[in-house]
C-alpha atoms as a PDB file:
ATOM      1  CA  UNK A   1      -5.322  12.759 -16.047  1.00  0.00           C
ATOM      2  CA  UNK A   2      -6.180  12.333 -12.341  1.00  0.00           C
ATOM      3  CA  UNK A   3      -2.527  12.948 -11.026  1.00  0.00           C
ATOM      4  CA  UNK A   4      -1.046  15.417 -13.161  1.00  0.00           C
ATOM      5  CA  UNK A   5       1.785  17.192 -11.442  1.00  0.00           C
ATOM      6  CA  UNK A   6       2.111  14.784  -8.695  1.00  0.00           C
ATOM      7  CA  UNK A   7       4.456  13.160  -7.196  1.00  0.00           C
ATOM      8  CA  UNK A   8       4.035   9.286  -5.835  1.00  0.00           C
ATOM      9  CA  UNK A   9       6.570   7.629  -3.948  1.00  0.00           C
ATOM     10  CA  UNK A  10       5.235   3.465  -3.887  1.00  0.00           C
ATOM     11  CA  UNK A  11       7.376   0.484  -1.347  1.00  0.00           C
ATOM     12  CA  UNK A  12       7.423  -2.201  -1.877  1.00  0.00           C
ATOM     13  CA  UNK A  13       6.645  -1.355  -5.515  1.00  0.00           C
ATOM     14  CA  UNK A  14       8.008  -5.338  -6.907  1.00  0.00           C
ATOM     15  CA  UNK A  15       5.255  -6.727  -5.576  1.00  0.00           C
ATOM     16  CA  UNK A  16       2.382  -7.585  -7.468  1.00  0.00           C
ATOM     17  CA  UNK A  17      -0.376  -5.126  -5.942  1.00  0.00           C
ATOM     18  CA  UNK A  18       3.112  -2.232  -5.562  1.00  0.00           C
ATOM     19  CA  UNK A  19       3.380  -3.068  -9.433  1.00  0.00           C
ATOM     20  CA  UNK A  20      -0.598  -2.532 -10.336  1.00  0.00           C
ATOM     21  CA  UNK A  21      -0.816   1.206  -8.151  1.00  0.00           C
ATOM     22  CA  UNK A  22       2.680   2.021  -9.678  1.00  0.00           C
ATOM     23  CA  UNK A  23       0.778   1.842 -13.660  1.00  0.00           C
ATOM     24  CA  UNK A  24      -1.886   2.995 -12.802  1.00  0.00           C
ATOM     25  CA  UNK A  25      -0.288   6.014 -11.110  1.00  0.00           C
ATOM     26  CA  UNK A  26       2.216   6.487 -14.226  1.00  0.00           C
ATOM     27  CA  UNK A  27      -1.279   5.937 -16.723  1.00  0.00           C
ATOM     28  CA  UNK A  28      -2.573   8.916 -14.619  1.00  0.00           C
ATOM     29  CA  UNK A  29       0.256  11.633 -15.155  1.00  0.00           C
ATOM     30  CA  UNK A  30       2.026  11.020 -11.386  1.00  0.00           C
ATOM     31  CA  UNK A  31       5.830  11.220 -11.339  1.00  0.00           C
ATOM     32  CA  UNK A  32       6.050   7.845  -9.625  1.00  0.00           C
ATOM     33  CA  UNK A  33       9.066   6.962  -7.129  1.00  0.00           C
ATOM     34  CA  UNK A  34       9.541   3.095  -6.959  1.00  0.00           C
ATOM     35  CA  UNK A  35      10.853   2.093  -3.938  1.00  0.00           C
ATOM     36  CA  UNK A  36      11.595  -1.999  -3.003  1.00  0.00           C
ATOM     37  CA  UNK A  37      14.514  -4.574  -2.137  1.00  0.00           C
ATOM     38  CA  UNK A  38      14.899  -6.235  -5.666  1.00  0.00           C
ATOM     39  CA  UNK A  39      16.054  -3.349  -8.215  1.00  0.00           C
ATOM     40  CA  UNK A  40      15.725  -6.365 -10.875  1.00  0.00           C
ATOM     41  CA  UNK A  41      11.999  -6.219 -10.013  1.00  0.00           C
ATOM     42  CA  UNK A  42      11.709  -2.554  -9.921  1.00  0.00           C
ATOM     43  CA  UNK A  43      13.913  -2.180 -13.619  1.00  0.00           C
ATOM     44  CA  UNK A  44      10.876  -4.319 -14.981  1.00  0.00           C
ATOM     45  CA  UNK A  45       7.871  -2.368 -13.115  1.00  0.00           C
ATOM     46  CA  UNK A  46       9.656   0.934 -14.520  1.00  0.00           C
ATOM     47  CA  UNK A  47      10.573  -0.081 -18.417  1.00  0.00           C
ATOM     48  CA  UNK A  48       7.078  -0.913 -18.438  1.00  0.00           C
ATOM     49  CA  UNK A  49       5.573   2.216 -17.261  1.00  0.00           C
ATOM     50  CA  UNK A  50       8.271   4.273 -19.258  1.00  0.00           C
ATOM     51  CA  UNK A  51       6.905   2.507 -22.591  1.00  0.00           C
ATOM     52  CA  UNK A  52       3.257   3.641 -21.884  1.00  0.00           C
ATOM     53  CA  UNK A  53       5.117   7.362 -21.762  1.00  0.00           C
ATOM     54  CA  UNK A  54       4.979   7.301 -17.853  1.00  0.00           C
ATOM     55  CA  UNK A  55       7.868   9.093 -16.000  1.00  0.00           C
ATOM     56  CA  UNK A  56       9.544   6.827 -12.784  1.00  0.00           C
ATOM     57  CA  UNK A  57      12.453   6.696 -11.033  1.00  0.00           C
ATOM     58  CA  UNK A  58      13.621   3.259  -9.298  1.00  0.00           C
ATOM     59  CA  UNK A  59      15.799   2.788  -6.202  1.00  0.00           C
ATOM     60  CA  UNK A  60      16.930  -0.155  -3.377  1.00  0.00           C
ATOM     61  CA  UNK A  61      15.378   1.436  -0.024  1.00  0.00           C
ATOM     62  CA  UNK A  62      15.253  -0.882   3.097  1.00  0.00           C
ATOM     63  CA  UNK A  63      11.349   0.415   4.492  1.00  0.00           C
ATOM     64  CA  UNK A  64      12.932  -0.886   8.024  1.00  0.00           C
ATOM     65  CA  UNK A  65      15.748   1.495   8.219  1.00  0.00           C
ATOM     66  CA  UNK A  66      15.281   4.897   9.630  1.00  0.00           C
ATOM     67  CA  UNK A  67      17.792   6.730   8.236  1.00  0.00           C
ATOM     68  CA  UNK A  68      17.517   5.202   4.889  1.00  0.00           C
ATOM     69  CA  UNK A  69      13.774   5.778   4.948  1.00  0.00           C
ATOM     70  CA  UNK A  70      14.177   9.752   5.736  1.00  0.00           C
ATOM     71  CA  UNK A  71      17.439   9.669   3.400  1.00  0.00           C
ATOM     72  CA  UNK A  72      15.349   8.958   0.134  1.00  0.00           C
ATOM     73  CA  UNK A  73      12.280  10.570   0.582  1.00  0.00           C
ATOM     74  CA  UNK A  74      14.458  13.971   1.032  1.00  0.00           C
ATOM     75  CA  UNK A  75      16.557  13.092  -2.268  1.00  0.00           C
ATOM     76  CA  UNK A  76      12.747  12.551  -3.880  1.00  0.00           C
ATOM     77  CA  UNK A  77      11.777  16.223  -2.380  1.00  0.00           C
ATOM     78  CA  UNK A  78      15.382  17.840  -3.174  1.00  0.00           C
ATOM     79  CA  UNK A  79      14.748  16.081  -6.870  1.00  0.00           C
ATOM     80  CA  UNK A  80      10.882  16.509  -7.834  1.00  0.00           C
ATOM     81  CA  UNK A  81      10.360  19.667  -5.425  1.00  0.00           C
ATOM     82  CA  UNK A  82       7.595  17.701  -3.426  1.00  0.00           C
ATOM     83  CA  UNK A  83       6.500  14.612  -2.397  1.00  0.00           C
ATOM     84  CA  UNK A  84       2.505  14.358  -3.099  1.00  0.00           C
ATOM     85  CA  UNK A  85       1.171  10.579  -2.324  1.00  0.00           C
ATOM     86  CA  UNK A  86       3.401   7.806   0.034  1.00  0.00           C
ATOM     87  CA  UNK A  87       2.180   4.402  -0.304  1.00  0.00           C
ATOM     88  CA  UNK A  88       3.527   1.678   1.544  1.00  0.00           C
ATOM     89  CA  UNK A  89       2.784  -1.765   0.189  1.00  0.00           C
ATOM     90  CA  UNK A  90       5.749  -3.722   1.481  1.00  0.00           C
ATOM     91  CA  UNK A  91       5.332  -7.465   2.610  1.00  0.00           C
ATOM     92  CA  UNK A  92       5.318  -8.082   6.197  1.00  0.00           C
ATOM     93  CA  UNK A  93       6.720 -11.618   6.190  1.00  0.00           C
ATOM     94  CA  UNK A  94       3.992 -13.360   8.039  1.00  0.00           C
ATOM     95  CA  UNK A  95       3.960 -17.222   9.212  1.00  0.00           C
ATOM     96  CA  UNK A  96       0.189 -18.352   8.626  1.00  0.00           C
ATOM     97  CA  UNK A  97      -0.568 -20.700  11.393  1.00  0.00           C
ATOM     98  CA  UNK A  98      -3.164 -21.308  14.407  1.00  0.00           C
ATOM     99  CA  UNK A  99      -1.956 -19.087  17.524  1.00  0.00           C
ATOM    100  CA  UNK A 100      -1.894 -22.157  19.720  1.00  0.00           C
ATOM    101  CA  UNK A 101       1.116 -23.575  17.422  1.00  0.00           C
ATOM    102  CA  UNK A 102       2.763 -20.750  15.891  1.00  0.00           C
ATOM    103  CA  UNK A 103       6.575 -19.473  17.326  1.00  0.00           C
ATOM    104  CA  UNK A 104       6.120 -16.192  19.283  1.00  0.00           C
ATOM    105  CA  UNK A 105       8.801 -14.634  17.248  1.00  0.00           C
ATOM    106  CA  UNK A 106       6.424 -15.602  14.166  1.00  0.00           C
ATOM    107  CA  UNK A 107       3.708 -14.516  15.467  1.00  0.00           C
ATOM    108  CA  UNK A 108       5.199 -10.628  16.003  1.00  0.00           C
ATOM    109  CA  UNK A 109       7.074 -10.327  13.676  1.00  0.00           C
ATOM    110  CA  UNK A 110       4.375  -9.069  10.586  1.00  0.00           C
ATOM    111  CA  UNK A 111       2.882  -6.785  13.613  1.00  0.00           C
ATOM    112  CA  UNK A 112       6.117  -5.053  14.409  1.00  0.00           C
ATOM    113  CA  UNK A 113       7.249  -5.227  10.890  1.00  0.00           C
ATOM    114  CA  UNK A 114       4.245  -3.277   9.477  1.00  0.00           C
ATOM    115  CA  UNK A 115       3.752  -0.920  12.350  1.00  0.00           C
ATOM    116  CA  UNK A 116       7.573   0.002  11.913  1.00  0.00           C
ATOM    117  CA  UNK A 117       7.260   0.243   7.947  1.00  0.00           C
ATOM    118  CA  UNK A 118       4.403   2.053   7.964  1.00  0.00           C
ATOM    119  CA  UNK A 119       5.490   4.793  10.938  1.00  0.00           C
ATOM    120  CA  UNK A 120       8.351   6.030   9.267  1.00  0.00           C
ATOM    121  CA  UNK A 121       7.716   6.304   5.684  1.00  0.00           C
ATOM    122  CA  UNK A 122       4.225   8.164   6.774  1.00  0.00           C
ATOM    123  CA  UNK A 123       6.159  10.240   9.120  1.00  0.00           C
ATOM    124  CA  UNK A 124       8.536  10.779   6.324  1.00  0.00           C
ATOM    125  CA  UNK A 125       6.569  12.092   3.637  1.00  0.00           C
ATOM    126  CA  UNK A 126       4.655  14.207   6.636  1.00  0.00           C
ATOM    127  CA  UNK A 127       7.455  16.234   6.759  1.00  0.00           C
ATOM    128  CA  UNK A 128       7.739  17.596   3.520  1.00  0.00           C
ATOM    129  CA  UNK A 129       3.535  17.582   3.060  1.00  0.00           C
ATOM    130  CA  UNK A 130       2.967  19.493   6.252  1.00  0.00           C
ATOM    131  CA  UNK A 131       5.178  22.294   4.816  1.00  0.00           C
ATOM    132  CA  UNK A 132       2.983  22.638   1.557  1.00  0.00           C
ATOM    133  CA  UNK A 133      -0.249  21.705   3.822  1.00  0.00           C
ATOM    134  CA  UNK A 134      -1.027  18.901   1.220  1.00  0.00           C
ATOM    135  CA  UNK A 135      -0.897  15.262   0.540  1.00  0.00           C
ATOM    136  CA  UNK A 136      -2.168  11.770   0.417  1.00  0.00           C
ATOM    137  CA  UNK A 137      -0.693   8.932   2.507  1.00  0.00           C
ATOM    138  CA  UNK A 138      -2.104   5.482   1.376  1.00  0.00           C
ATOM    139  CA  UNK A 139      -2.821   2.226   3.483  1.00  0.00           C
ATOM    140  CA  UNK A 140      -3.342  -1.228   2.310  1.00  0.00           C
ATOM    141  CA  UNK A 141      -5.002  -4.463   3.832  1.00  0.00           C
ATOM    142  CA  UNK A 142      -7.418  -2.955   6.087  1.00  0.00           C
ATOM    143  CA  UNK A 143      -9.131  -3.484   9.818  1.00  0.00           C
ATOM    144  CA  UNK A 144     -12.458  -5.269  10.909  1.00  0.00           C
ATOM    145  CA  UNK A 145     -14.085  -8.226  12.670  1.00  0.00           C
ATOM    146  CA  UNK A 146     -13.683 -10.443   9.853  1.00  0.00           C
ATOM    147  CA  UNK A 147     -10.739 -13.208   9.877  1.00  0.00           C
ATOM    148  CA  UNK A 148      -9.962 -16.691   9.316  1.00  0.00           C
ATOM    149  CA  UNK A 149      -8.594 -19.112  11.717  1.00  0.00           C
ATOM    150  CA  UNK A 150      -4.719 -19.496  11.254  1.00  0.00           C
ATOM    151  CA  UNK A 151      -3.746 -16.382  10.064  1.00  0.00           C
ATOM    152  CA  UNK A 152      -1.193 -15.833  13.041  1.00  0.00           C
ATOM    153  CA  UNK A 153      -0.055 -12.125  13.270  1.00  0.00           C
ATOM    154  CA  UNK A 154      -1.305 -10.835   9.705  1.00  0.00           C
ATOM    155  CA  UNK A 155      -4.607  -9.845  10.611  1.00  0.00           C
ATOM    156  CA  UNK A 156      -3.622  -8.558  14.229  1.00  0.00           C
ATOM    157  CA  UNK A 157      -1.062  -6.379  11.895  1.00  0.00           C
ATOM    158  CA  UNK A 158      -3.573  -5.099   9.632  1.00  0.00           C
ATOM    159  CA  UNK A 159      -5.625  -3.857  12.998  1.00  0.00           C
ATOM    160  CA  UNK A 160      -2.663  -2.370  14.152  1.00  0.00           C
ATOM    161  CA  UNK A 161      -1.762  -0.903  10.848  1.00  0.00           C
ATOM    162  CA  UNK A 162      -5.458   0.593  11.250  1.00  0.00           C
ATOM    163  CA  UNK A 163      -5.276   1.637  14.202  1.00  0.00           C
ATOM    164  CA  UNK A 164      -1.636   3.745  13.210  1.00  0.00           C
ATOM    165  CA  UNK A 165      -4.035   5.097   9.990  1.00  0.00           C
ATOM    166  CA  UNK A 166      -6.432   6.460  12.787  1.00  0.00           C
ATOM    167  CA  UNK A 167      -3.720   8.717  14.861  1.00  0.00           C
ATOM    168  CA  UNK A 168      -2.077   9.601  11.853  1.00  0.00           C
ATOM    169  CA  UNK A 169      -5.528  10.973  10.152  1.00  0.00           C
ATOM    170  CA  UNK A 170      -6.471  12.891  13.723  1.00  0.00           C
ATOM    171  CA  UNK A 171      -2.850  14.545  13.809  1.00  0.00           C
ATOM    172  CA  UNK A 172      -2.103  15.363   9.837  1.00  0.00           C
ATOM    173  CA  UNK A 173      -5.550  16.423   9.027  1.00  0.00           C
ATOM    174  CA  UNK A 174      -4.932  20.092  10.604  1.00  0.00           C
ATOM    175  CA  UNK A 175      -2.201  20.249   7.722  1.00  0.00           C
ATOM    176  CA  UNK A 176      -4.092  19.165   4.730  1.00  0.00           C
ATOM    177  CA  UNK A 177      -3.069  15.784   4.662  1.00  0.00           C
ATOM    178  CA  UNK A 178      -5.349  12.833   3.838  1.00  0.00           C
ATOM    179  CA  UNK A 179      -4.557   9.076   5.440  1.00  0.00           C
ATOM    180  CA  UNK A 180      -6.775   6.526   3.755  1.00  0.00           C
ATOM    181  CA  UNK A 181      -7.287   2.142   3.528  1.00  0.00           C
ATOM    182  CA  UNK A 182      -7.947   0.487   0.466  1.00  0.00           C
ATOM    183  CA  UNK A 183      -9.118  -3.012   2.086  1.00  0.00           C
ATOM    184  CA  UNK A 184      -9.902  -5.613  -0.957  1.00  0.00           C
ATOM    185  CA  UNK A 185     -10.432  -8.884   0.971  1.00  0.00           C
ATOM    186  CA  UNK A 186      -8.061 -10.915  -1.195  1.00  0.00           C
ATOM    187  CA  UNK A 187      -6.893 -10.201  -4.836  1.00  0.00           C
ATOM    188  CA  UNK A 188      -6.697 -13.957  -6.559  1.00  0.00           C
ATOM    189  CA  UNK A 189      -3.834 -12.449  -9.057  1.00  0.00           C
ATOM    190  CA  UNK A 190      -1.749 -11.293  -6.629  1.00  0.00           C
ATOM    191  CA  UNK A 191      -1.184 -14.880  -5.561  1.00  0.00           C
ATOM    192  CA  UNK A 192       2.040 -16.066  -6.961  1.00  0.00           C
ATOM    193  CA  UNK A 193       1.365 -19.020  -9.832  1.00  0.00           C
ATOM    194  CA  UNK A 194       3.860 -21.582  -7.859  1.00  0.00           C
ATOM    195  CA  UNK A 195       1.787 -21.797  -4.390  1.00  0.00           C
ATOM    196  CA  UNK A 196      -0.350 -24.958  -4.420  1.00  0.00           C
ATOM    197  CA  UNK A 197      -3.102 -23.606  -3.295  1.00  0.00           C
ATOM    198  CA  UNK A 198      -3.935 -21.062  -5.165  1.00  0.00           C
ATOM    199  CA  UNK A 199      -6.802 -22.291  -7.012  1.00  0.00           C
ATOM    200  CA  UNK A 200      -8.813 -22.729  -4.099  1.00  0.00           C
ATOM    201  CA  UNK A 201      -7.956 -19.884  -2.150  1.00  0.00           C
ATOM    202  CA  UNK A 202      -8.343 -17.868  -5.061  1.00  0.00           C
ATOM    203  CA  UNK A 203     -11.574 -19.400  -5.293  1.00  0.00           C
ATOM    204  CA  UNK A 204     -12.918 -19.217  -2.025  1.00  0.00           C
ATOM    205  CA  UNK A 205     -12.332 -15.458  -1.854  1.00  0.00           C
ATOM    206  CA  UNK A 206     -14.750 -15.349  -5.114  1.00  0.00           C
ATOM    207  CA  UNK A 207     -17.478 -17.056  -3.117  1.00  0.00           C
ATOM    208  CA  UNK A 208     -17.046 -14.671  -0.159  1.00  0.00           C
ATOM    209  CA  UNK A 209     -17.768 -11.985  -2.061  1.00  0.00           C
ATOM    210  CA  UNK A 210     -21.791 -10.373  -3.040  1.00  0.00           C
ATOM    211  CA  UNK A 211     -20.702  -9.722  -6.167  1.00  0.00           C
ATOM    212  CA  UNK A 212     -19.547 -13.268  -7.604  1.00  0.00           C
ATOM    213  CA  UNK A 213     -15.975 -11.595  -8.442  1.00  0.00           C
ATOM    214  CA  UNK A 214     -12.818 -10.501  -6.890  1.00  0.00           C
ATOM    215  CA  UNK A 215     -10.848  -7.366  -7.290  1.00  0.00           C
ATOM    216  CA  UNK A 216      -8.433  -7.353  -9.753  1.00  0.00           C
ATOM    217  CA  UNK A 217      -4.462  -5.397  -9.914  1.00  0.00           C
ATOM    218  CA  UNK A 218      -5.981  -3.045 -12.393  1.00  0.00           C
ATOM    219  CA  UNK A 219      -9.312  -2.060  -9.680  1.00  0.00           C
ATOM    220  CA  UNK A 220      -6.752  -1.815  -7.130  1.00  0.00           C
ATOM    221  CA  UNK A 221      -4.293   0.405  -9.627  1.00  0.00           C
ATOM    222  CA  UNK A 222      -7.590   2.210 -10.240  1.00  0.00           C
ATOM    223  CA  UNK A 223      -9.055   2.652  -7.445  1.00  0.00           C
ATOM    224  CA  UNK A 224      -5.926   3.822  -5.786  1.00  0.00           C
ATOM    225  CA  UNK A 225      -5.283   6.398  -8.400  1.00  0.00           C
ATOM    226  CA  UNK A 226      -8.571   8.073  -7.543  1.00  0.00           C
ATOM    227  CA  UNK A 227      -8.318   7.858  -4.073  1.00  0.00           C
ATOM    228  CA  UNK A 228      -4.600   9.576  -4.177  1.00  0.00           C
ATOM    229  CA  UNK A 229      -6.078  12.229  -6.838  1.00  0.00           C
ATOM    230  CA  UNK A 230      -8.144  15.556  -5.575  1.00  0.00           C
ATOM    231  CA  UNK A 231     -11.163  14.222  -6.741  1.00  0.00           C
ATOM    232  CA  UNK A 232     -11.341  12.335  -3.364  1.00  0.00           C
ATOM    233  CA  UNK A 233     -10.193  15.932  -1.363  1.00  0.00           C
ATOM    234  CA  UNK A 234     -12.827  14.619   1.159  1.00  0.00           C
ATOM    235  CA  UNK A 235     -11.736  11.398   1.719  1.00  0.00           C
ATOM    236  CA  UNK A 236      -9.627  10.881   5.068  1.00  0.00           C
ATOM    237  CA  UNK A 237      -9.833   8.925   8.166  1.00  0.00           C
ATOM    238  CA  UNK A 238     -11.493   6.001   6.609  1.00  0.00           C
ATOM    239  CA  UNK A 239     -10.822   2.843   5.063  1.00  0.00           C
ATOM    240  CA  UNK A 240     -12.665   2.226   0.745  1.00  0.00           C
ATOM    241  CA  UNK A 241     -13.912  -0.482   0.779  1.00  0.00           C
ATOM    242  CA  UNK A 242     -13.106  -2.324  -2.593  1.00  0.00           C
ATOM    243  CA  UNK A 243     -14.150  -6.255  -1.794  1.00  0.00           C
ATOM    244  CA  UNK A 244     -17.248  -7.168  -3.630  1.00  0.00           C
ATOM    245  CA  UNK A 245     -18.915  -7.203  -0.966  1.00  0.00           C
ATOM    246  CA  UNK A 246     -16.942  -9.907   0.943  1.00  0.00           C
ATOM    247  CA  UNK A 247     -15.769  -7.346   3.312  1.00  0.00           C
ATOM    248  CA  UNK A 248     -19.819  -5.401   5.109  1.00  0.00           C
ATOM    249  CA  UNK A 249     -18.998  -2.545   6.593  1.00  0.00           C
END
């Protein structure tokens, strides 16, 4: 299995694309570490790995908090010996509207919100992976010149999120640590089934793509898991590219 022996910590691990990385990860051997706001959620996410024989451990961590942040990724470290792969997937709470009508405090808020997240549970799970000069941290959304009018702060976010991947890359890379994107361009399925639209976003990020398809959960579970694994040892400072072909690089 592709992450035997390792150890995965996932936020935001309720959500839908948290959910697909956390099977896959627990398909591929990790000792996964789910990490969200809604332990009903998590309880789910983790019966179901545990019935495919996958080994996870659940807890209520605030991403936002500091000292909560640091707090649990020692008590992963003091429990599993090590902490392997961090992947950050929380939501960043965005308001989706043109810049010439949305709130300044809307607006901000997703950038500050993922630059935050992201900073301390990479900084973290540095800690403890610059000691065994080894590790994986994970990114998702990813960078670029594409965007759609009236996305507000998300896509500014993702660039700064990007641009956070970059100086972490350039400063953990001396210690054997690997920072890496997974950017998808849209997964339909992680749309939730009550949002009106979802038929024709979902189907307007098909036609974007080269490929006539979107990515699914299980290609981003997949994907992820071989990214995070040591088959991809020379993978850092870059963003896979996983869109069909809606995304050119």
């Amino acid at each position: 299995m592709l992450l035997s022996n390792k150890v995965a910590v996932i936020y935001g691990a309720g959500g839908p694309i948290g959910g697909a990385v956390a099977r896959a990860f627990g398909r591929e051997g990790a000792r996964v570490f789910l990490a969200g706001r809604t332990k009903a959620k998590l309880d789910i996410l983790a019966d179901a790995i545990r019935s495919n024989g996958g080994v996870v451990h659940t807890a209520v961590v605030d991403a936002l908090d500091e000292q909560a942040v640091d707090a649990y990724v020692d008590a992963v470290v003091a429990q599993a010996g090590s902490i392997d792969i961090s992947f950050n997937l929380i939501s960043y709470g965005d308001v989706q509207e043109p810049l010439m009508e949305i709130a300044v405090e809307d607006f901000t808020h997703p950038i500050t919100t993922a630059v935050r997240a992201q900073f301390l549970t990479t900084r973290a799970a540095a800690r403890h992976m610059v000691k065994r000069r080894s590790g994986v941290i994970l990114h998702f959304g990813g960078g670029g010149p594409q965007t759609l009018p009236g996305l507000g702060g998300f896509k500014v976010a993702l660039d700064a999120i990007e641009g956070l991947r970059r100086q972490w890359a350039v400063e953990l890379g001396k210690h054997g640590i690997r920072v890496v994107t997974l950017k998808t361009g849209g997964v339909p399925e992680s749309i939730a089934d009550s949002f009106a639209e979802k038929d024709k976003i979902a189907a307007s990020i098909e036609q974007e793509t080269l490929l006539g398809r979107a990515a699914t959960l299980e290609d981003v579970g997949n994907v992820a898991a071989f990214v995070a694994s040591d088959h991809a040892r020379t993978l850092t400072a870059t963003e896979v590219n996983i869109s069909c072909g809606a995304l050119m690089d």
